[in-house]
N, C-alpha and C. Protein backbone atom coordinates (compact mmCIF):
# COMPACT_ATOMS: atom_id res chain seq x y z
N UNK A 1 24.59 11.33 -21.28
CA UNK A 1 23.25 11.47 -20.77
C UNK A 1 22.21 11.35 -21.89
N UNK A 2 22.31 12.11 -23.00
CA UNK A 2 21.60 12.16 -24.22
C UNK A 2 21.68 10.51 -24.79
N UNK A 3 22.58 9.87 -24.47
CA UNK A 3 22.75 8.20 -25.07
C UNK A 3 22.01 7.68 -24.51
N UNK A 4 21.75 7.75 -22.49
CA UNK A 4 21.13 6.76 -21.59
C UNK A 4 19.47 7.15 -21.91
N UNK A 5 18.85 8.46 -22.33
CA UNK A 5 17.51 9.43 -22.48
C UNK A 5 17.12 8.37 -23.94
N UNK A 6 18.55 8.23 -24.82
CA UNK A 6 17.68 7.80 -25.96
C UNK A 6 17.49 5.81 -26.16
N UNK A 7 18.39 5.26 -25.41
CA UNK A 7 18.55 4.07 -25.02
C UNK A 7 17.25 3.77 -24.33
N UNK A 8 16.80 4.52 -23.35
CA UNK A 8 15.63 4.28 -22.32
C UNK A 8 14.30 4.50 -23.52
N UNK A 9 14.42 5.48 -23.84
CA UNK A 9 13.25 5.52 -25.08
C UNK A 9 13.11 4.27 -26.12
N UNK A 10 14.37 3.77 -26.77
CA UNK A 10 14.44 2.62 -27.63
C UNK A 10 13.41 1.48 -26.68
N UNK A 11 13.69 1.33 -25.41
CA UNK A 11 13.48 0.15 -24.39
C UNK A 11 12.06 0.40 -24.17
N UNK A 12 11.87 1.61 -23.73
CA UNK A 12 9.94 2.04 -23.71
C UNK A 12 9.21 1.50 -24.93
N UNK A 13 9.70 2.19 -25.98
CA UNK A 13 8.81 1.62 -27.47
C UNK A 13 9.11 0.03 -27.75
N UNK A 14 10.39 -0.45 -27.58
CA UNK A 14 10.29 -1.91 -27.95
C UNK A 14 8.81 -2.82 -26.60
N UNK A 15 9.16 -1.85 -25.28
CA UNK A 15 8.21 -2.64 -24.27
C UNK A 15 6.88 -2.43 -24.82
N UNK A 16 6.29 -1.50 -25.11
CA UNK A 16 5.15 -1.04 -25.67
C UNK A 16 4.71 -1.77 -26.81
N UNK A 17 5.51 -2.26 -27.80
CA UNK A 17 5.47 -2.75 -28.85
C UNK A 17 5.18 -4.52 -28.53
N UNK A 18 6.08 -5.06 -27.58
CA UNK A 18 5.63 -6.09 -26.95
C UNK A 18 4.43 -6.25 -26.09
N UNK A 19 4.07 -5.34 -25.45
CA UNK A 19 2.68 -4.86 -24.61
C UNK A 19 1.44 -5.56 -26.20
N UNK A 20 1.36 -4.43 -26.71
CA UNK A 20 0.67 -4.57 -28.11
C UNK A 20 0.69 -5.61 -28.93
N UNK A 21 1.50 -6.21 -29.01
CA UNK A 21 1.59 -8.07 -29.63
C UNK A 21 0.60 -8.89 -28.41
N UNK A 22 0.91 -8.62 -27.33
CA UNK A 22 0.23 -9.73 -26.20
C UNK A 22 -1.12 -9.17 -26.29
N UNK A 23 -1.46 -8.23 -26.96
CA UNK A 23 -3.12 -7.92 -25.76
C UNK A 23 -3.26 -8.66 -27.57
N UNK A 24 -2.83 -7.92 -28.73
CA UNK A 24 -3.22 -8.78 -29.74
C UNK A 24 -3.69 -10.32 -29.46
N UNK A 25 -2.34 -11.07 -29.18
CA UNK A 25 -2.54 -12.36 -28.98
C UNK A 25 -3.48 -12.72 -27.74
N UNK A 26 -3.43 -12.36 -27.23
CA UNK A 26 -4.72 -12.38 -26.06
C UNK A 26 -6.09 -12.14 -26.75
N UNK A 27 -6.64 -11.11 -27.47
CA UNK A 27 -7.79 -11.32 -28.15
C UNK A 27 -7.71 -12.30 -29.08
N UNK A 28 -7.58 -12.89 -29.57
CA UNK A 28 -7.07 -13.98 -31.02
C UNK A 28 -7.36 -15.18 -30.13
N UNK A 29 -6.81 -15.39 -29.05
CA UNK A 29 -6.40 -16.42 -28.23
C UNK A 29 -8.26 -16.57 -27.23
N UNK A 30 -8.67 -15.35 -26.66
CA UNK A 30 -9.72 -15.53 -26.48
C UNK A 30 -11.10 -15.72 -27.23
N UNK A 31 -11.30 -14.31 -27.95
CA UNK A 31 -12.31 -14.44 -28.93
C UNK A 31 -12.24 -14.49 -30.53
N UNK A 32 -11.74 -14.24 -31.23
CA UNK A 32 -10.94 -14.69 -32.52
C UNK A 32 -10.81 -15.86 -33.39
N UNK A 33 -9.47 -16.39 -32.64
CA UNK A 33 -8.99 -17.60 -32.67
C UNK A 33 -8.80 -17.98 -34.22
N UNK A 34 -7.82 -16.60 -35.01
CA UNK A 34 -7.68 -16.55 -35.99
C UNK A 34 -6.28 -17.57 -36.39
N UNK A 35 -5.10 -17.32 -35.12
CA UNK A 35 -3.79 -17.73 -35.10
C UNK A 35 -4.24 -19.29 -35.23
N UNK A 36 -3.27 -20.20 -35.45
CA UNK A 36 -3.10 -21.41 -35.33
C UNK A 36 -2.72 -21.97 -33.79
N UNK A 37 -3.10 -22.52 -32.96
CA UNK A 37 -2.28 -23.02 -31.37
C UNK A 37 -1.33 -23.02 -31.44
N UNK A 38 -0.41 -23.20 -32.25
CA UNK A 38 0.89 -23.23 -32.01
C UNK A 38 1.21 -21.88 -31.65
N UNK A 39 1.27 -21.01 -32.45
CA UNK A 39 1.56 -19.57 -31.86
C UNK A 39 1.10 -20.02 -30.43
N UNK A 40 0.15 -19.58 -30.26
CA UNK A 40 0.05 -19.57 -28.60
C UNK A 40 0.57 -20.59 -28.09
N UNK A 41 0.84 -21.63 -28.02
CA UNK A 41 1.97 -22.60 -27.64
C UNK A 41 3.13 -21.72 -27.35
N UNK A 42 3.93 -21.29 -28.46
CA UNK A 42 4.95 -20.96 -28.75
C UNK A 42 5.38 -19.80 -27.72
N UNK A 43 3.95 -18.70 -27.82
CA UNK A 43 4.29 -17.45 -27.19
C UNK A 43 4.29 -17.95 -25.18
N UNK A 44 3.17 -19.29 -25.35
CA UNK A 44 3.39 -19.36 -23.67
C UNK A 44 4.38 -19.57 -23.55
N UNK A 45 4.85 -20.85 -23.84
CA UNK A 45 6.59 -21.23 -23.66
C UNK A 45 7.48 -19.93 -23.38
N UNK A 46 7.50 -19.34 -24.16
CA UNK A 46 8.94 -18.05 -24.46
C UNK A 46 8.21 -17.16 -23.14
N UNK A 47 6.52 -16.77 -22.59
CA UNK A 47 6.59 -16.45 -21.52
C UNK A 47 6.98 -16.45 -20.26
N UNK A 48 6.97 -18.58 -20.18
CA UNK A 48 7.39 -19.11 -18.96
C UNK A 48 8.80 -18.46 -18.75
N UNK A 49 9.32 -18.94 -19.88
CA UNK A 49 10.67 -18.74 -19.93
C UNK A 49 11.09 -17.28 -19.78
N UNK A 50 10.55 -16.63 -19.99
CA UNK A 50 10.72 -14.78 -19.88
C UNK A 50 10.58 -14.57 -18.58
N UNK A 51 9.34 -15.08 -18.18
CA UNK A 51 9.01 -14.80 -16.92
C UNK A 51 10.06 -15.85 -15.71
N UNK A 52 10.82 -16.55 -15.78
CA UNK A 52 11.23 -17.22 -14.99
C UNK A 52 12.75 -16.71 -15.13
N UNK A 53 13.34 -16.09 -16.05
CA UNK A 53 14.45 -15.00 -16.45
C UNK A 53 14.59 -13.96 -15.66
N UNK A 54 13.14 -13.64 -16.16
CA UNK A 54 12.81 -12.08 -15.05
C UNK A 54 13.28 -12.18 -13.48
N UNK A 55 12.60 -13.58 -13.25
CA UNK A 55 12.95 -13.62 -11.51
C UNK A 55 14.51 -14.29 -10.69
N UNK A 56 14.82 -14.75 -12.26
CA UNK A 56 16.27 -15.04 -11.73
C UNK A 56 16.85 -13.67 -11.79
N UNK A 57 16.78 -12.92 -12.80
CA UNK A 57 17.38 -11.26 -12.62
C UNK A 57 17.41 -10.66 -11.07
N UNK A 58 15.95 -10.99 -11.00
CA UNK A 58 15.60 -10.11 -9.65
C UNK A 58 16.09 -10.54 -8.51
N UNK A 59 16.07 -12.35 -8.64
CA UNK A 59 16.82 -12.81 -7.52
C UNK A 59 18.60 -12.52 -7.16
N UNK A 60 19.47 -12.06 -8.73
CA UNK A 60 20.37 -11.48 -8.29
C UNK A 60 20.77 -10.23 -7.88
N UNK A 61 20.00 -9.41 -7.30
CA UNK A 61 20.00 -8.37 -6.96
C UNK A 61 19.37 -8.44 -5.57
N UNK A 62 19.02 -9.74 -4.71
CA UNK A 62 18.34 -9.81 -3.79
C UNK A 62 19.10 -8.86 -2.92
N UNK A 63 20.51 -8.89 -2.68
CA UNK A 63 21.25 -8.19 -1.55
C UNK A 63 21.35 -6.65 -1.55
N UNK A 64 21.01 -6.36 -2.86
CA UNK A 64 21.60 -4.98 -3.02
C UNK A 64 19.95 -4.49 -2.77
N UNK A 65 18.98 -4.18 -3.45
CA UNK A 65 18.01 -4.22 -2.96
C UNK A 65 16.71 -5.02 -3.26
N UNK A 66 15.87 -5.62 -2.07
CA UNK A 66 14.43 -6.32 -2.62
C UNK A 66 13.44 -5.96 -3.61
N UNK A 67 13.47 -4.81 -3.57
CA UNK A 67 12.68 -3.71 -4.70
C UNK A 67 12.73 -4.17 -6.46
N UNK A 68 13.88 -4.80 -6.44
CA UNK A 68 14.22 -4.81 -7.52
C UNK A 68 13.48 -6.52 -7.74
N UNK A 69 13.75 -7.55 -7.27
CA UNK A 69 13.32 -9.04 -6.97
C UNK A 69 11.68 -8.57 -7.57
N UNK A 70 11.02 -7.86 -6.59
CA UNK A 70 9.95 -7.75 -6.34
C UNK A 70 9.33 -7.08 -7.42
N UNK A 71 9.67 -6.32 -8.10
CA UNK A 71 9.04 -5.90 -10.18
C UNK A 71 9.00 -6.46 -10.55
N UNK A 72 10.62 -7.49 -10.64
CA UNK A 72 10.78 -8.76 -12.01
C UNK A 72 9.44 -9.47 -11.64
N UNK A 73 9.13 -10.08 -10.31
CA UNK A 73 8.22 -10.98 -9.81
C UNK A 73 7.02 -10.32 -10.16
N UNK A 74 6.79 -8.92 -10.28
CA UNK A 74 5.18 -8.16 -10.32
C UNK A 74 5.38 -8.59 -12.32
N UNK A 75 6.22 -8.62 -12.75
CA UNK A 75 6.11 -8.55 -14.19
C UNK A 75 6.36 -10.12 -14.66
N UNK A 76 6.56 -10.61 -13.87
CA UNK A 76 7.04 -12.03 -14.18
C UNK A 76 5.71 -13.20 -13.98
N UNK A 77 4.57 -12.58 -13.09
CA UNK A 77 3.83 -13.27 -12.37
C UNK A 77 2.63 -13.67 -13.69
N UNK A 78 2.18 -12.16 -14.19
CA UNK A 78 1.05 -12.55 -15.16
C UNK A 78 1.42 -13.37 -16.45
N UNK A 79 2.74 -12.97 -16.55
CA UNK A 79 3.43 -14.30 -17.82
C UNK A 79 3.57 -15.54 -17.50
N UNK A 80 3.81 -15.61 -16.64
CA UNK A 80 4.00 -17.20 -16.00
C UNK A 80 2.50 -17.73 -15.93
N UNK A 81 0.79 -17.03 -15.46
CA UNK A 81 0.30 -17.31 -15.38
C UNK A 81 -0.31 -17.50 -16.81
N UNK A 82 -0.52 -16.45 -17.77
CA UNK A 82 -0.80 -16.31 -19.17
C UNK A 82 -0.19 -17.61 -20.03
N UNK A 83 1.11 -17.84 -19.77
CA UNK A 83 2.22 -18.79 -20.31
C UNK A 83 1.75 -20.24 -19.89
N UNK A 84 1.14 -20.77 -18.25
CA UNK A 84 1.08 -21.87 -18.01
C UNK A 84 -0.48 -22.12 -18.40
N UNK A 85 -1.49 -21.44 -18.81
CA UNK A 85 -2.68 -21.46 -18.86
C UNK A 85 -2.97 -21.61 -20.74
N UNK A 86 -1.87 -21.27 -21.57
CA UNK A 86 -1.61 -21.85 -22.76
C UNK A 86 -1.24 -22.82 -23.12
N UNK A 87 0.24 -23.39 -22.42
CA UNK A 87 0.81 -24.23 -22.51
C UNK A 87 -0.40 -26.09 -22.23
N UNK A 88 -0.79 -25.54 -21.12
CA UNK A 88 -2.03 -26.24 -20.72
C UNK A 88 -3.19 -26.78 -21.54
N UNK A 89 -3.49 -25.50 -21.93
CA UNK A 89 -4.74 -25.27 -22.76
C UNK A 89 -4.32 -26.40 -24.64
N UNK A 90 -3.19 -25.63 -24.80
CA UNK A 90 -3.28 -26.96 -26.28
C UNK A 90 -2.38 -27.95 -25.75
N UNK A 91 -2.33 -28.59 -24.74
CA UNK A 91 -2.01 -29.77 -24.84
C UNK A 91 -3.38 -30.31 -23.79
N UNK A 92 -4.74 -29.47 -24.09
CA UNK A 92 -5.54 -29.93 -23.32
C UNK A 92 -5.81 -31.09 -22.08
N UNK A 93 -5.62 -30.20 -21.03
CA UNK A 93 -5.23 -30.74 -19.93
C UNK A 93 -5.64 -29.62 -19.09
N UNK A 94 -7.25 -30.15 -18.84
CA UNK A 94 -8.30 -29.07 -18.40
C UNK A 94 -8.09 -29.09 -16.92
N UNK A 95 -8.28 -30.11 -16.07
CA UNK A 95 -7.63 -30.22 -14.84
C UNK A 95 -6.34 -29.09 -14.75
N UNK A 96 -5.47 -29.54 -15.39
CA UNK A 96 -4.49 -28.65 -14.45
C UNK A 96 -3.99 -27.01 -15.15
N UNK A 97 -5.25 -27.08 -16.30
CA UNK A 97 -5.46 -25.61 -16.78
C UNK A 97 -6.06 -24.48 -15.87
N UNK A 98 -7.40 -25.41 -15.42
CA UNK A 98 -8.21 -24.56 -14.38
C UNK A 98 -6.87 -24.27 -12.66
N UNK A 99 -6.64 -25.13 -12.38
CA UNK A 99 -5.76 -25.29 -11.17
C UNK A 99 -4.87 -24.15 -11.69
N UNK A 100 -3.74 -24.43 -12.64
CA UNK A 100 -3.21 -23.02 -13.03
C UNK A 100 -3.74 -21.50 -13.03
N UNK A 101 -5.35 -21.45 -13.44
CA UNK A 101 -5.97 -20.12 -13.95
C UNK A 101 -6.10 -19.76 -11.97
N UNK A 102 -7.02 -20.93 -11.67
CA UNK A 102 -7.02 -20.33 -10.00
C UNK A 102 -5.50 -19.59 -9.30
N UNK A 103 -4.80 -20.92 -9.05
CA UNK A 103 -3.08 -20.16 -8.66
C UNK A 103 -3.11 -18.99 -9.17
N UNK A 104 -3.05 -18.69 -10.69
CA UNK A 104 -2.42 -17.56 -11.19
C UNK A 104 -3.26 -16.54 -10.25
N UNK A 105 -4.56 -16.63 -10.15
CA UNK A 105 -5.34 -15.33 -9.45
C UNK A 105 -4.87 -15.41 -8.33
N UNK A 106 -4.57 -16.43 -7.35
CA UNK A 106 -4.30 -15.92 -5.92
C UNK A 106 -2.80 -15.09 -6.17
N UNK A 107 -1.81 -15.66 -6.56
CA UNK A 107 -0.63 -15.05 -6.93
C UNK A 107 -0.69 -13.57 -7.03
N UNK A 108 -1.55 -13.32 -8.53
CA UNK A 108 -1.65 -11.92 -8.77
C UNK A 108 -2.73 -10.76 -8.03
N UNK A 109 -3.29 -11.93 -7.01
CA UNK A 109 -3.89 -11.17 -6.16
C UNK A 109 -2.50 -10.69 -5.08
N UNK A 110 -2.25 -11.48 -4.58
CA UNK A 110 -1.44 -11.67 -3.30
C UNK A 110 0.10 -10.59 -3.64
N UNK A 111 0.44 -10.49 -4.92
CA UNK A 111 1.11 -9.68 -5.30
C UNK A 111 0.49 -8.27 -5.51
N UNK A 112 -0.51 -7.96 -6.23
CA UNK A 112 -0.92 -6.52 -6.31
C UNK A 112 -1.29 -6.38 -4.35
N UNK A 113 -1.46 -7.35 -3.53
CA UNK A 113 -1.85 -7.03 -2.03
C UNK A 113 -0.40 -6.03 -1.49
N UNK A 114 0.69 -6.65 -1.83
CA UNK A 114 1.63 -6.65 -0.70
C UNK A 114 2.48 -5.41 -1.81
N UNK A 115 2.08 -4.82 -2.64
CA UNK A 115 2.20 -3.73 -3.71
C UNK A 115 1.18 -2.48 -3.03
N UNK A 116 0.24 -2.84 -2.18
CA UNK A 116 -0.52 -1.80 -1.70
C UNK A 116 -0.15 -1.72 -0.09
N UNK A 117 0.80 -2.74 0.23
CA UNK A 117 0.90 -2.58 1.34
C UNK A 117 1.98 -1.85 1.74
N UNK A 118 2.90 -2.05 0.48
CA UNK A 118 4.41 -1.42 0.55
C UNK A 118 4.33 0.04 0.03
N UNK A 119 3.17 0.47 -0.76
CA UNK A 119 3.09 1.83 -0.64
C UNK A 119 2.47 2.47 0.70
N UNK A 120 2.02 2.03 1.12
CA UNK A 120 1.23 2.71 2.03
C UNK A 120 1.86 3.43 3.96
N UNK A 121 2.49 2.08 3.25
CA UNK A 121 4.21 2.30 4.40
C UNK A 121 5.20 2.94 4.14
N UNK A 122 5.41 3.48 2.80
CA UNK A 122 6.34 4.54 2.35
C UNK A 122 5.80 5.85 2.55
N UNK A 123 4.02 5.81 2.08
CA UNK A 123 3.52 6.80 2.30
C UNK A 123 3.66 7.63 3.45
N UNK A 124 3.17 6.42 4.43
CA UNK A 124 3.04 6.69 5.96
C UNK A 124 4.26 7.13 6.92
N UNK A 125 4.97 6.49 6.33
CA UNK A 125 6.46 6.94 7.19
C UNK A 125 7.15 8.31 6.16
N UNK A 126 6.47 8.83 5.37
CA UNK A 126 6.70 9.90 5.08
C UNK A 126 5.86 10.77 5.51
N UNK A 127 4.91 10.89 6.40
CA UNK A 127 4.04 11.83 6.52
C UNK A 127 4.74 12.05 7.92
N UNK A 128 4.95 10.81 8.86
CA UNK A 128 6.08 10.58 10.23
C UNK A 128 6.83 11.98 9.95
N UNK A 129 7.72 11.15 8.97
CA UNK A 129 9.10 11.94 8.99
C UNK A 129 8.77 13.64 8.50
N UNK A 130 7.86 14.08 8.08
CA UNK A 130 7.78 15.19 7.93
C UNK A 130 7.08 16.14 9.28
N UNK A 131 6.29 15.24 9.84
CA UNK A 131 5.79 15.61 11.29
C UNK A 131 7.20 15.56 12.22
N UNK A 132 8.12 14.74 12.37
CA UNK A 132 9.11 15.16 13.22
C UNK A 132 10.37 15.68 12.76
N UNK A 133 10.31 16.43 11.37
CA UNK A 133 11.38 17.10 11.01
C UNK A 133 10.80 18.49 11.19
N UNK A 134 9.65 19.21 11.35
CA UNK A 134 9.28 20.54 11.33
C UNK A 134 7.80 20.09 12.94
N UNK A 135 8.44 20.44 13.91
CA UNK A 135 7.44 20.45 15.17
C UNK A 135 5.98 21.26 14.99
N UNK A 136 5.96 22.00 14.57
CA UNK A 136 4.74 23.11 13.96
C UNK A 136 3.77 22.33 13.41
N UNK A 137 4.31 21.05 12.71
CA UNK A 137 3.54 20.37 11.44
C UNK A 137 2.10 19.76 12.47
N UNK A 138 2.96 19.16 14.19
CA UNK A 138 1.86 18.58 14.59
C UNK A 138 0.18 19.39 15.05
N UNK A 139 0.60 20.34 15.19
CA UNK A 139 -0.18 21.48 15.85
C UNK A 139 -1.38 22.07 14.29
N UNK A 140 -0.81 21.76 13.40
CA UNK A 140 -1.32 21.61 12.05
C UNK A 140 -3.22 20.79 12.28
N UNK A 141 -3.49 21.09 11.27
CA UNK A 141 -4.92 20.24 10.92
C UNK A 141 -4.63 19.43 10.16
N UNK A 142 -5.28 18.19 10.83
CA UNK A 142 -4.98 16.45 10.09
C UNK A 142 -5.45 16.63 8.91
N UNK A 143 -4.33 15.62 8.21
CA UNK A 143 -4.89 15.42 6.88
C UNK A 143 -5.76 14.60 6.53
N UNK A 144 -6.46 14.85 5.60
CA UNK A 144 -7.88 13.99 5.41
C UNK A 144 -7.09 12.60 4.18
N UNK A 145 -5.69 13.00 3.97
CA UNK A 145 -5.56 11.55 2.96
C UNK A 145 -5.18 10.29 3.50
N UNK A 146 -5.66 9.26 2.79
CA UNK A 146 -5.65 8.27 3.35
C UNK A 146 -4.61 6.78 3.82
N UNK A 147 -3.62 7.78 3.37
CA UNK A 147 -2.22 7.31 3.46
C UNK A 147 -1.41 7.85 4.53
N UNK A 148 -2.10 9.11 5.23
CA UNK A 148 -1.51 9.30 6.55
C UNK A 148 -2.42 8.87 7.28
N UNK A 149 -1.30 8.12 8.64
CA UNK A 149 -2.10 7.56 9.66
C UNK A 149 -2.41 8.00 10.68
N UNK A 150 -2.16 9.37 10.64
CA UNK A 150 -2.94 9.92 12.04
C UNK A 150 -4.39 10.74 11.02
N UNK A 151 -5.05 10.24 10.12
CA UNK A 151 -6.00 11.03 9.36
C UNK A 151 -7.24 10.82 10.74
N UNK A 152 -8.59 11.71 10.60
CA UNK A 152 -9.18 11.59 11.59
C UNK A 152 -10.44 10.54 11.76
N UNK A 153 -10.42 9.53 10.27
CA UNK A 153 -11.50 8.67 10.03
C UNK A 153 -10.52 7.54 10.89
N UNK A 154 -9.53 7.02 10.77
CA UNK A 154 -9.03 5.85 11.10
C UNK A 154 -8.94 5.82 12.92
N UNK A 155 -9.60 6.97 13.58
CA UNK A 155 -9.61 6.65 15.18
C UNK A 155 -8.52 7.24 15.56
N UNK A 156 -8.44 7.48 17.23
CA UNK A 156 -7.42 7.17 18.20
C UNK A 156 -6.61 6.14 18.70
N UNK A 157 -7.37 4.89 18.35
CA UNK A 157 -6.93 3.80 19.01
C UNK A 157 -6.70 2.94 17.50
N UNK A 158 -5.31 2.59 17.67
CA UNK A 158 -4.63 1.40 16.56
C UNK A 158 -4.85 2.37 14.83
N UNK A 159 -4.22 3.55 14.84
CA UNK A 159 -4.70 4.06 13.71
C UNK A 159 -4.04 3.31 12.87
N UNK A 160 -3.06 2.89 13.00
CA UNK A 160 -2.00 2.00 11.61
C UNK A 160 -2.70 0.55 11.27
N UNK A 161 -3.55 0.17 12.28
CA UNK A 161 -4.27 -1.25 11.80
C UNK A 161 -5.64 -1.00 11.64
N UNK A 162 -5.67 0.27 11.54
CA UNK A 162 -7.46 0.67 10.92
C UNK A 162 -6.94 0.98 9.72
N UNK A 163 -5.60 1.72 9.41
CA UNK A 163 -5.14 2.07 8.04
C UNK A 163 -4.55 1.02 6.97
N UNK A 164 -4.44 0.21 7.64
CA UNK A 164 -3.63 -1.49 7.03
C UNK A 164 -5.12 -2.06 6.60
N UNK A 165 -6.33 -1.91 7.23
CA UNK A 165 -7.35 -2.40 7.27
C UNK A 165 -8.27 -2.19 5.87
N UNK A 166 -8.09 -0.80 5.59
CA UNK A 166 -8.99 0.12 4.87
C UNK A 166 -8.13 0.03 3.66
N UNK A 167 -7.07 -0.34 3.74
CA UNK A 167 -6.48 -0.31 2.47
C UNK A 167 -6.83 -2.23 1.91
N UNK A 168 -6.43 -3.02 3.05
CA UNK A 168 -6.68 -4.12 1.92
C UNK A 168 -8.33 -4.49 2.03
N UNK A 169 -9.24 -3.52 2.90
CA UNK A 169 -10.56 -4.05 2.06
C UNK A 169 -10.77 -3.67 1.36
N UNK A 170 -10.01 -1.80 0.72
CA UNK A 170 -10.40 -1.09 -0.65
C UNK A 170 -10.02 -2.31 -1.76
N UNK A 171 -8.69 -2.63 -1.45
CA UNK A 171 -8.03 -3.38 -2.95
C UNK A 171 -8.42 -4.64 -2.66
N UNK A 172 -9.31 -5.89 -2.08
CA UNK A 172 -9.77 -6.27 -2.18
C UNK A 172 -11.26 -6.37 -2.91
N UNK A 173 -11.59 -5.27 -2.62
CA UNK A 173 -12.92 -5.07 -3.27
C UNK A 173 -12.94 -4.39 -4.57
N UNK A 174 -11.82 -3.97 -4.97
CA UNK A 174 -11.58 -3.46 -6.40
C UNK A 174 -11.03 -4.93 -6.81
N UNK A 175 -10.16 -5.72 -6.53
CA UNK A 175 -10.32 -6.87 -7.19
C UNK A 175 -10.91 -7.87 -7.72
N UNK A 176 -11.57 -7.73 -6.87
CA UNK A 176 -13.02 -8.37 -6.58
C UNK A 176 -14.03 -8.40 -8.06
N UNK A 177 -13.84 -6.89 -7.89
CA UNK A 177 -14.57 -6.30 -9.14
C UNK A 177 -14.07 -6.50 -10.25
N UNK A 178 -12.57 -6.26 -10.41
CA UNK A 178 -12.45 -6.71 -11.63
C UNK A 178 -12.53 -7.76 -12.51
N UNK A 179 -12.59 -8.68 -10.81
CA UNK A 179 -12.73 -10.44 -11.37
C UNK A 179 -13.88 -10.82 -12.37
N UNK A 180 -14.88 -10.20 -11.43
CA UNK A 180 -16.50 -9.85 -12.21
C UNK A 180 -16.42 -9.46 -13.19
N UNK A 181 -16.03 -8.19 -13.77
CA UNK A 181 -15.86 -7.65 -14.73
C UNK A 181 -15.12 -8.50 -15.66
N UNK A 182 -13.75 -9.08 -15.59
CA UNK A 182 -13.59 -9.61 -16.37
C UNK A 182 -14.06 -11.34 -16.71
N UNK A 183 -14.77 -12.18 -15.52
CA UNK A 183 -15.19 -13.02 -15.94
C UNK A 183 -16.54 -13.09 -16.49
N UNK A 184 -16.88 -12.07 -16.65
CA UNK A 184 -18.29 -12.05 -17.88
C UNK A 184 -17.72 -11.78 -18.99
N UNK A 185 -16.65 -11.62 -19.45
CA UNK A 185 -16.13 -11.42 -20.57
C UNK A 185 -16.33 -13.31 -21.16
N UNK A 186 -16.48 -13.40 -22.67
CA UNK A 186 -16.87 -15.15 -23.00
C UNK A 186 -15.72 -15.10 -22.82
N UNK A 187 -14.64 -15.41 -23.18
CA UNK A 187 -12.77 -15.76 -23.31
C UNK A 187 -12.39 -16.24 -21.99
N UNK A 188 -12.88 -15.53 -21.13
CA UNK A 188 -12.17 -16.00 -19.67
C UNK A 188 -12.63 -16.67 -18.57
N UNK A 189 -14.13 -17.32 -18.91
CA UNK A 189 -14.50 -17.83 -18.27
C UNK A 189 -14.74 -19.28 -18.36
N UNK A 190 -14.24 -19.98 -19.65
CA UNK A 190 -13.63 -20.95 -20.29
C UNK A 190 -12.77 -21.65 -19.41
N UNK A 191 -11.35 -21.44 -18.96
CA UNK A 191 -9.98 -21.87 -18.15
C UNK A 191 -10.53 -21.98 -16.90
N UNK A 192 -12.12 -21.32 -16.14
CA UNK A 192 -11.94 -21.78 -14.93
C UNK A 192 -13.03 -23.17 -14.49
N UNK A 193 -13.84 -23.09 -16.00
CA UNK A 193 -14.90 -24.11 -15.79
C UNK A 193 -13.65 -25.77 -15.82
C-alpha cells in the first residue's frame, strides 16, 4: 500500500511538472517567443502523438468501463488541439490553422458539455436513490441545490428538462466567458484571424 501511495505521488509530481513545462511553453509560444519553432514543432508533434495514445488507452478499456475512454479523451482533446494548432502554425498554413483553432473549441466545448451533463445525472440519481431508500426523506423540505431535480426553482412540470436546461445555459455562458476573456489576451487571437 505504502509502494502504490508513493508510486501515485512520483506520477502527481512528474504530471505537475509536465503541467508546468506546457503553460511555460505556451507563454514563450504566445507572448515571448524566446524558444526557436522547432521546440514548438517538436512539443506539438509528441502532443498529437500523446494525445492520440491517450485515446487508444481509453479505447481499450471501452468494455470494462466508458469512464475511463472518456478522461483519456477530456485529456487528450486540448493536446491534440494545442499540438495541431503548432504543427500548423510553423509550417504556416493559416487556413487550416484557424479551421483547427475553431474545431479545437467546438470539441472542447462539446466535451466540457457532456462532463456537465454526466455529473448532473450522477448527482441527480443520487438524490432519487436517497429519497427512495429512507420514505421520511420525501415529506422533508426540498432542497434548494441545483443538482437535485425535484429543487423548487425548476417547476412541477418537466423538472429534469428545466434541470438539463439550467445547467447547459450556466456552462454555456461560463464558456462563453472564458472565450472573451481569453481572446483579448494578444497570443490567442492570432490562430483565429
Amino acid at each position: 500500500m505504502a509502494q502504490l501511495a508513493l508510486n501515485l505521488k512520483s506520477k502527481s509530481i512528474q504530471a505537475a511538472i509536465a503541467m508546468l513545462a506546457w503553460c511555460i511553453l505556451l507563454v514563450d509560444w504566445a507572448y515571448v517567443q524566446v524558444l526557436p519553432e522547432t521546440v514548438h514543432l517538436i512539443v506539438g508533434v509528441g502532443e498529437i502523438g500523446l494525445g492520440c495514445y491517450l485515446i487508444y488507452i481509453g479505447s481499450k478499456h471501452w468494455d470494462i468501463k466508458q469512464i475511463i475512454f472518456w478522461c483519456c479523451f477530456s485529456i487528450a482533446a486540448p493536446m491534440l488541439w494545442h499540438g495541431s494548432i503548432a504543427v500548423t502554425d510553423y509550417f504556416g498554413l493559416e487556413m487550416l490553422r484557424a479551421f483547427a483553432a475553431r474545431v479545437g473549441l467546438v470539441v472542447v466545448f462539446f466535451t466540457g458539455l457532456g462532463w456537465v451533463i454526466w455529473y448532473t445525472e450522477i448527482r441527480s440519481k443520487w438524490y432519487d436513490h436517497a429519497r427512495r431508500s429512507d420514505p421520511d426523506a420525501a415529506e422533508l423540505a426540498p432542497s434548494w441545490n441545483p443538482m437535485d431535480p425535484l429543487a423548487p426553482y425548476y417547476g412541477r412540470k418537466s423538472p429534469k428538462l428545466n434541470q438539463s436546461l439550467t445547467g447547459f445555459t450556466g456552462y454555456s455562458i461560463i464558456f462563453l466567458l472564458l472565450c472573451i476573456l481569453l481572446s483579448s489576451i494578444d497570443g490567442c487571437t492570432r490562430f483565429y484571424d
